[in-house]
N, C-alpha and C. Protein backbone atom coordinates (compact mmCIF):
# COMPACT_ATOMS: atom_id res chain seq x y z
N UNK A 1 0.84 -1.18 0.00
CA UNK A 1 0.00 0.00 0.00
C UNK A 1 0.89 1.24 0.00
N UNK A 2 0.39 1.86 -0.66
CA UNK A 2 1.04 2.85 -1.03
C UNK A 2 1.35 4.43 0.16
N UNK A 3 1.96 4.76 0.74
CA UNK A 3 2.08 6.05 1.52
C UNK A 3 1.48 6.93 1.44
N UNK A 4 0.50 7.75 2.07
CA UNK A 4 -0.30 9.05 1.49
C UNK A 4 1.51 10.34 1.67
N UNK A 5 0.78 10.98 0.52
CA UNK A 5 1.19 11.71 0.60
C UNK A 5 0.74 13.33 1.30
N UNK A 6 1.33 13.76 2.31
CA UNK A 6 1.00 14.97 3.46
C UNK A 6 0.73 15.81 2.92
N UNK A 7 -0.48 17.04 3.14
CA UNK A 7 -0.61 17.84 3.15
C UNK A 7 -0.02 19.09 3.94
N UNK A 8 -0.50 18.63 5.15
CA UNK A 8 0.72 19.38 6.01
C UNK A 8 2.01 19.89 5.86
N UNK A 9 1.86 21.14 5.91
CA UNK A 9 3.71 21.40 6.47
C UNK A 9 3.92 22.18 7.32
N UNK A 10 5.32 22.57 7.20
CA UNK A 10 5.41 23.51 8.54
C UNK A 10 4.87 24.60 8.77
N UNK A 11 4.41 25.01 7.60
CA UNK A 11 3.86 26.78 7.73
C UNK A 11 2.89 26.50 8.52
N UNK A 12 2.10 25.37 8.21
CA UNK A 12 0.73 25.31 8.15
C UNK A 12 0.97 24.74 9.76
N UNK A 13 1.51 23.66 10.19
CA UNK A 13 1.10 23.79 11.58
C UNK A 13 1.84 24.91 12.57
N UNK A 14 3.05 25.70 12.35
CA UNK A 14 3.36 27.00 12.82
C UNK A 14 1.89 28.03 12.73
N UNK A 15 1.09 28.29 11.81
CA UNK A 15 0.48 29.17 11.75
C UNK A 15 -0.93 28.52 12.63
N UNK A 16 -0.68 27.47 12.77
CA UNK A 16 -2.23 26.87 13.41
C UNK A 16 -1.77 27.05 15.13
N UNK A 17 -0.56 27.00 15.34
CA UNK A 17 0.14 26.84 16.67
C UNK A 17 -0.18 28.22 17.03
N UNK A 18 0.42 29.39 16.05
CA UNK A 18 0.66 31.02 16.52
C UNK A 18 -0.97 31.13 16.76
N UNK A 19 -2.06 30.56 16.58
CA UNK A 19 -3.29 30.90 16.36
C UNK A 19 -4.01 30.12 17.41
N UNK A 20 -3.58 29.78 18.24
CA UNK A 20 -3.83 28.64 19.77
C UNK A 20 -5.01 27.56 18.78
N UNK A 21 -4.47 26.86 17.79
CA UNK A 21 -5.20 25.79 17.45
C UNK A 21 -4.47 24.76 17.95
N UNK A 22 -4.96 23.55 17.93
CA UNK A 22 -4.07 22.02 18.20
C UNK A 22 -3.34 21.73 16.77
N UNK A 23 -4.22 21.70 15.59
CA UNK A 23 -4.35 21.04 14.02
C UNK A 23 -4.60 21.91 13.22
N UNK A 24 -3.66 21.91 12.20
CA UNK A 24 -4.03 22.75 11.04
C UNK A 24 -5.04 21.61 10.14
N UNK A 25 -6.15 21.94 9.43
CA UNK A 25 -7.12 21.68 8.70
C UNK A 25 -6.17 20.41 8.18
N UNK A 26 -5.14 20.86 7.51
CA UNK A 26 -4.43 19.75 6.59
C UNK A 26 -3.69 18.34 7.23
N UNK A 27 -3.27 18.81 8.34
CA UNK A 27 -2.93 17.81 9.90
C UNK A 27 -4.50 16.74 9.42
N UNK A 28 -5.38 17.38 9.97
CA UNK A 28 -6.71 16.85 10.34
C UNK A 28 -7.29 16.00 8.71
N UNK A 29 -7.09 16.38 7.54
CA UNK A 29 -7.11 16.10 6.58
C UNK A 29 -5.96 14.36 6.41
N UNK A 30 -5.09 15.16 6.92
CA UNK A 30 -4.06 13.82 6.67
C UNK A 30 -4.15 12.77 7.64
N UNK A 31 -5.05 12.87 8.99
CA UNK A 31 -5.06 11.69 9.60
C UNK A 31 -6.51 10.82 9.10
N UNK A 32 -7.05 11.96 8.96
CA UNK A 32 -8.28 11.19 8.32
C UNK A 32 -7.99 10.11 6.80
N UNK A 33 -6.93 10.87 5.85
CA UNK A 33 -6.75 9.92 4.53
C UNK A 33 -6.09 8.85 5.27
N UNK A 34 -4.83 8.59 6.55
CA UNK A 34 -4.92 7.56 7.05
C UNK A 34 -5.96 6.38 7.52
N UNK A 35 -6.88 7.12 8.09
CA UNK A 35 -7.89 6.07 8.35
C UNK A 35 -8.74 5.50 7.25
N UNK A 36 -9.24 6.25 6.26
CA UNK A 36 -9.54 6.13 4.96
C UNK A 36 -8.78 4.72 4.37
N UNK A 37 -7.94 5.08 4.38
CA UNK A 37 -6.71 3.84 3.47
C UNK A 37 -6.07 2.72 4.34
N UNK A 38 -7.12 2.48 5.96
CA UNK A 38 -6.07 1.74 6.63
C UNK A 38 -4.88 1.66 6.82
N UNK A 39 -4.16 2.79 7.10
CA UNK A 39 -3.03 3.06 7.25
C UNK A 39 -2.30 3.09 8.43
N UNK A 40 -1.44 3.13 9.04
CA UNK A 40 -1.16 3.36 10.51
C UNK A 40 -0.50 4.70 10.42
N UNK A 41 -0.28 5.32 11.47
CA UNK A 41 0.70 6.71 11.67
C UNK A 41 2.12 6.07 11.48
N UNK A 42 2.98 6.50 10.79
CA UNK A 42 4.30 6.69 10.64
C UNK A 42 5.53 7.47 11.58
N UNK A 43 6.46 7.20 11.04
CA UNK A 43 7.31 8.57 11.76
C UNK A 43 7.16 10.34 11.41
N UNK A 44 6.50 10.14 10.39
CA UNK A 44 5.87 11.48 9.47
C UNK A 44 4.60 12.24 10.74
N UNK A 45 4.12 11.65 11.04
CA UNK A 45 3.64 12.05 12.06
C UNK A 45 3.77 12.48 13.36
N UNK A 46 3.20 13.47 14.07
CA UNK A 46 3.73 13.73 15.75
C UNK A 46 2.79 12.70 16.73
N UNK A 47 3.24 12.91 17.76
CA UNK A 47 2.74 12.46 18.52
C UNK A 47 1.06 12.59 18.92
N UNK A 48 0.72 14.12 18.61
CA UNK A 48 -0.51 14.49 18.47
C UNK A 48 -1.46 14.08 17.43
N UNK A 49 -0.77 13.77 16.54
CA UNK A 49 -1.63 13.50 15.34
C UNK A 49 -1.64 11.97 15.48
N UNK A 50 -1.16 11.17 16.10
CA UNK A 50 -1.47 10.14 16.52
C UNK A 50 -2.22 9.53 17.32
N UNK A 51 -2.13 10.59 18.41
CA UNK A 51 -3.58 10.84 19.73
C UNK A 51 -4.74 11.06 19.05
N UNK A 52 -4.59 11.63 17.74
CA UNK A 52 -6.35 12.01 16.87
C UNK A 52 -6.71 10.91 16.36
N UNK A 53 -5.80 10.20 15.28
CA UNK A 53 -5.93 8.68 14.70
C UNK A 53 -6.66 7.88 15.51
N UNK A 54 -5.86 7.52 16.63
CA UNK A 54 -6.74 6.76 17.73
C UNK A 54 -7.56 6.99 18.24
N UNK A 55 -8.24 8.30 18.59
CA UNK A 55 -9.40 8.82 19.45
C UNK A 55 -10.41 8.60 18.20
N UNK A 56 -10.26 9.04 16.75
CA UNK A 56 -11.61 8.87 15.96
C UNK A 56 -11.32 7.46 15.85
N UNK A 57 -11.04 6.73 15.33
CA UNK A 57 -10.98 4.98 15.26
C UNK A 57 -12.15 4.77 16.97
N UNK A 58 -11.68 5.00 17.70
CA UNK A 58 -12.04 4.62 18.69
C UNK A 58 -13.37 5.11 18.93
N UNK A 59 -13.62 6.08 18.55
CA UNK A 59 -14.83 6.90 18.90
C UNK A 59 -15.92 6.57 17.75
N UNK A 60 -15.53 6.15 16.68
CA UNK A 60 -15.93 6.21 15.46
C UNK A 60 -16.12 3.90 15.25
N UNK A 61 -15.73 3.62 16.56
CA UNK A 61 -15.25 1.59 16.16
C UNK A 61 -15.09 1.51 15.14
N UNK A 62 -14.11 1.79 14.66
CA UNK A 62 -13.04 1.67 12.86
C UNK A 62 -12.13 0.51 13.56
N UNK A 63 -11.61 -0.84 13.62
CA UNK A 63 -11.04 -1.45 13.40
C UNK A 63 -10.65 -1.98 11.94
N UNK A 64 -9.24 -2.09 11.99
CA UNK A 64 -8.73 -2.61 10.77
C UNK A 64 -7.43 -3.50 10.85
């Protein structure tokens, strides 16, 4: 299976950070095409965006 490719970058979660957000839209975009594609979080990912993966799976009973 193929790797998604990120939307995210740094601007984008710097400017979501300077703006007291958790996730820039595209963060939130890219964990979701993970779950979409059965994917797991990578090293491409933070730690936070891994806490989201698991909370919607979980919240959402997405096993895969």
């Amino acid at each position: 299976m193929a790797k998604i490719n990120r939307k995210a970058n740094y601007e984008e979660k710097r400017r979501a950070l300077d703006n007291d957000k958790t996730f820039s839209m595209a963060e939130i975009e890219d964990v979701l095409e993970l779950i979409a594609t059965k994917q797991y979080p990578d090293v491409r990912f933070s730690d936070i965006e891994c806490e989201l993966w698991s909370l919607i799976r979980w919240k959402l009973n997405i096993d895969f």
